[in-house]
Protein backbone atom coordinates (compact mmCIF):
# COMPACT_ATOMS: atom_id res chain seq x y z
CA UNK A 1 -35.32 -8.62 36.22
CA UNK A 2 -33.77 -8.08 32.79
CA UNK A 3 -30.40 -8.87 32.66
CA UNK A 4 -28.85 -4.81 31.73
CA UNK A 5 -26.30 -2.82 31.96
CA UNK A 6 -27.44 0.68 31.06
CA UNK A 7 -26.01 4.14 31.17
CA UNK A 8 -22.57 3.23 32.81
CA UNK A 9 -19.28 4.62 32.13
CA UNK A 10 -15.61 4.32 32.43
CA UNK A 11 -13.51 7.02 32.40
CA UNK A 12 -9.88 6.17 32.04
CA UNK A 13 -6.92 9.17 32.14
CA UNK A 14 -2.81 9.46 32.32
CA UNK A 15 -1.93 5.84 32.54
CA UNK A 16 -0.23 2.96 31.06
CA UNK A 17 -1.21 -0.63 30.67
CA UNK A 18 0.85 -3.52 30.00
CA UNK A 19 -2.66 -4.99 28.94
CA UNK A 20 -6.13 -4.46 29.22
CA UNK A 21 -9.62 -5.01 29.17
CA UNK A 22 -12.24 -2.14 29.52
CA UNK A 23 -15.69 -2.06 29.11
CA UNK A 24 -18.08 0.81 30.02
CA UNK A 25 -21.02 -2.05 30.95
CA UNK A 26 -20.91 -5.21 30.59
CA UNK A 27 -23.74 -8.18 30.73
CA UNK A 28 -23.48 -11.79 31.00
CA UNK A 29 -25.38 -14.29 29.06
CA UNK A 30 -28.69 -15.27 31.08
CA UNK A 31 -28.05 -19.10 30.52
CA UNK A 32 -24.45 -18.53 31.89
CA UNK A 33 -25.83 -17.28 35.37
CA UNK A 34 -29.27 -19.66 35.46
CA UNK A 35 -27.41 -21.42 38.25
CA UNK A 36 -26.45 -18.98 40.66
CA UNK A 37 -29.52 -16.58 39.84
CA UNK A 38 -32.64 -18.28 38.32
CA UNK A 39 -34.89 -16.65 39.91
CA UNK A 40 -33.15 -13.14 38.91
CA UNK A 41 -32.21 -12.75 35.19
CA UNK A 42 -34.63 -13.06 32.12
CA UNK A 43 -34.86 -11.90 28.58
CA UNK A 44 -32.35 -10.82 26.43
CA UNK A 45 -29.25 -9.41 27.40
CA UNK A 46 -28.55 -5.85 26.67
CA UNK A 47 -25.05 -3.70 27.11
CA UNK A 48 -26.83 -0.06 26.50
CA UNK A 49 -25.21 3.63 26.23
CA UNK A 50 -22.29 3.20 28.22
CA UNK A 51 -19.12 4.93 27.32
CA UNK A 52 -15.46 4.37 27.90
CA UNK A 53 -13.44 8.13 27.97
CA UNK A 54 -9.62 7.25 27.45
CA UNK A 55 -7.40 10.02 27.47
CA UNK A 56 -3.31 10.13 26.75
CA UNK A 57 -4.11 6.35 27.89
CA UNK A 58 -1.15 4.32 26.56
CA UNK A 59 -1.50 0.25 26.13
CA UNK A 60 1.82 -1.61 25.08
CA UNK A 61 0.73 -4.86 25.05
CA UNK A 62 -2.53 -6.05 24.24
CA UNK A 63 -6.10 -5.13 25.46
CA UNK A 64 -9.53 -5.19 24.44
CA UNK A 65 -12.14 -1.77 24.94
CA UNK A 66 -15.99 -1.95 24.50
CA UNK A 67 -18.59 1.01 25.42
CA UNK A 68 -20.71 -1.80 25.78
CA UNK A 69 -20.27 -5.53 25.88
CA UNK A 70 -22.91 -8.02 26.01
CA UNK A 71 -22.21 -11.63 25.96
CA UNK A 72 -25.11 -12.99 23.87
CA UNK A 73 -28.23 -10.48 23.09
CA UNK A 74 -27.92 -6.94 22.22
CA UNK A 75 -25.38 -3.81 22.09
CA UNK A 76 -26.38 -0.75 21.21
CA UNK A 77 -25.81 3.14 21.73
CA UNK A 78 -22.39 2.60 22.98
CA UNK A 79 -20.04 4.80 22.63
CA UNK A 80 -15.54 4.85 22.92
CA UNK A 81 -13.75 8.13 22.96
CA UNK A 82 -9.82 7.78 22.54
CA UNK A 83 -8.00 11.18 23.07
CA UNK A 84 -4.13 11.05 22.86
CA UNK A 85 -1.85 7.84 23.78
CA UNK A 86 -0.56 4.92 22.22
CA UNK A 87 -1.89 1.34 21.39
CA UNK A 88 -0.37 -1.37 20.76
CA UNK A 89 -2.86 -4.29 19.35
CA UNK A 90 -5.76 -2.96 20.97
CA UNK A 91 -9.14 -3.50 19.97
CA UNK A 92 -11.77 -0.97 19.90
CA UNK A 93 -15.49 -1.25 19.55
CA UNK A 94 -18.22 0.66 20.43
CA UNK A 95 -20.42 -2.22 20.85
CA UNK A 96 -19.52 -5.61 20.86
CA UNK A 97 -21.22 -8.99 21.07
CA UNK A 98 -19.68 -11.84 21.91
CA UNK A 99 -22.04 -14.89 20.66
CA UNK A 100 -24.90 -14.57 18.45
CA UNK A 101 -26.98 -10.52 18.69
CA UNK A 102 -27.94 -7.37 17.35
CA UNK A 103 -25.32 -4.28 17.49
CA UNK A 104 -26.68 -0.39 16.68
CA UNK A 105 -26.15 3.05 17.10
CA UNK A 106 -22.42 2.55 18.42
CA UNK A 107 -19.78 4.60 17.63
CA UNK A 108 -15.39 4.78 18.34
CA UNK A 109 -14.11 8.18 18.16
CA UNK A 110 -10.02 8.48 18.01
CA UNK A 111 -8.15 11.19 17.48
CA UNK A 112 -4.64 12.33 18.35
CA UNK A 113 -3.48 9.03 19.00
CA UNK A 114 -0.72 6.69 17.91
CA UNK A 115 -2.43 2.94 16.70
CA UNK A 116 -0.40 0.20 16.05
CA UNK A 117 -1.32 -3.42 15.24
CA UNK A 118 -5.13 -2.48 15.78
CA UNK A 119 -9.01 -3.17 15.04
CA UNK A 120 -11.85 -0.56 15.62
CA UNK A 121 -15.07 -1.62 15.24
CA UNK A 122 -17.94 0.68 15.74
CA UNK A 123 -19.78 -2.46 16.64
CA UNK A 124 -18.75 -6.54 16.29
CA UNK A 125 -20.53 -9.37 16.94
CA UNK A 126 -18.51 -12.73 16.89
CA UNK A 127 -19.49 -16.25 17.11
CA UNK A 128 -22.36 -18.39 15.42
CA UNK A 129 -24.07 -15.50 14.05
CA UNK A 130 -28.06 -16.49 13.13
CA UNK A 131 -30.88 -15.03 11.35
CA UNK A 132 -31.27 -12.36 13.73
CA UNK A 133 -27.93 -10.98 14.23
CA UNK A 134 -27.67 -7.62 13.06
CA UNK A 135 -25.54 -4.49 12.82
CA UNK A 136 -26.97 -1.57 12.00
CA UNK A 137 -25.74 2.29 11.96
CA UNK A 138 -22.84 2.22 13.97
CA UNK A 139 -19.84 4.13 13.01
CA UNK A 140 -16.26 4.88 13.58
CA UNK A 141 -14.64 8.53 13.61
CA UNK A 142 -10.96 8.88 12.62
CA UNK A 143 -9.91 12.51 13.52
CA UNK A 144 -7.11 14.60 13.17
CA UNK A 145 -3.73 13.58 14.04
CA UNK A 146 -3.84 9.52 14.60
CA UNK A 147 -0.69 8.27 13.25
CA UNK A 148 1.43 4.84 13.40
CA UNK A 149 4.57 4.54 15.32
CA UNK A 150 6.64 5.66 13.02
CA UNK A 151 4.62 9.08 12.81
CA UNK A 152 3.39 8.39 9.47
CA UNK A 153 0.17 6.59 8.51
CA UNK A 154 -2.18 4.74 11.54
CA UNK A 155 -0.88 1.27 11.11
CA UNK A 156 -4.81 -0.66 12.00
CA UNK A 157 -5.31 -4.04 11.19
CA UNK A 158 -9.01 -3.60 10.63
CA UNK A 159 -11.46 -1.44 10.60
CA UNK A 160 -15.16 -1.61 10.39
CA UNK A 161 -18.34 0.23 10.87
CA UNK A 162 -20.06 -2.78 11.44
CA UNK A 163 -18.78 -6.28 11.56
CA UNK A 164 -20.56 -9.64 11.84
CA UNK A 165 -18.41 -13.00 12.23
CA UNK A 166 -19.08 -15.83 9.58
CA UNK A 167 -22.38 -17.70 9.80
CA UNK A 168 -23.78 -20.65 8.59
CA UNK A 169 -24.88 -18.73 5.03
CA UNK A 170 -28.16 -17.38 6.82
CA UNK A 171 -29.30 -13.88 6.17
CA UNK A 172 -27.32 -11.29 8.23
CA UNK A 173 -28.17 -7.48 8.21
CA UNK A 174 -25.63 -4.66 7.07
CA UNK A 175 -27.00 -1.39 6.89
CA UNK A 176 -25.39 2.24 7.64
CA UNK A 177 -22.29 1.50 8.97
């Protein structure tokens, strides 16, 4: 069996974190689970269009929020809707990988909601990125009405379409984010 998670979704309404970490589906590297399941889990990873729905949500500490999250391997039609509430150094992306992958067709939609001390990324890939990492046409919506704590201007710390960590000066692909 591939190791997937496809079509899943959290949906996430009137509440308040201290912190948090949500994920619509999320897949663990193959290599990381050889042990317990070898027999299981083959190819490459994939976190595929699952959503996250947050509405008048409210984080005041820290948290981290993927549609899709896949350790090392791909992420891809993933999608976060934020509707009202208030973050405090949250980060946002539609699709994020972890280690070295390929990120596409994600999106983060927010609108009517106080950001603070944030990143949205439609889709971010971290680690030792290689040859074939990629991020490709994922995008990130800023709507009407998101504002900073002070009511004024959204106070983000970053904010990409498409994001891919440092590498070792190999070829990485940008392209319509």
């Amino acid at each position: 069996e591939k190791a997937l998670a496809e079509s899943n979704h959290a949906v996430v309404e009137n509440i308040r974190f201290n912190e948090a970490a949500i994920y619509g589906g999320w897949v663990q590297h193959v290599h990381d689970v050889d042990d317990a399941y070898p027999e299981v889990l083959t190819g490459t990873p994939q976190a595929v269009s699952n959503t996250v729905d947050l509405t008048n949500v409210s984080v005041e500490g820290t948290a981290q929020i993927a549609g899709g999250l896949s350790v090392q391997g791909e992420a891809s039609g993933n999608k976060v809707t934020v509707t009202g509430g208030q973050y405090v150094k949250t980060t946002f992306a539609g699709g994020y990988v972890e280690r070295t992958g390929s990120a596409s067709g994600n999106e983060v939609t927010v609108s009517n909601t106080t950001l603070t001390g944030s990143e949205i990324y439609g889709a971010r890939i971290d680690g030792t990125v290689d040859a074939a990492s990629q991020a490709t046409d994922n995008v990130v919506v800023i709507g009407d009405n998101v504002v900073g704590a002070d009511g004024g201007a959204a106070q983000l710390e970053r904010l990409y379409g498409g994001y891919l960590a440092a590498g070792n000066d190999v070829q990485k692909t940008f392209a319509g984010n």
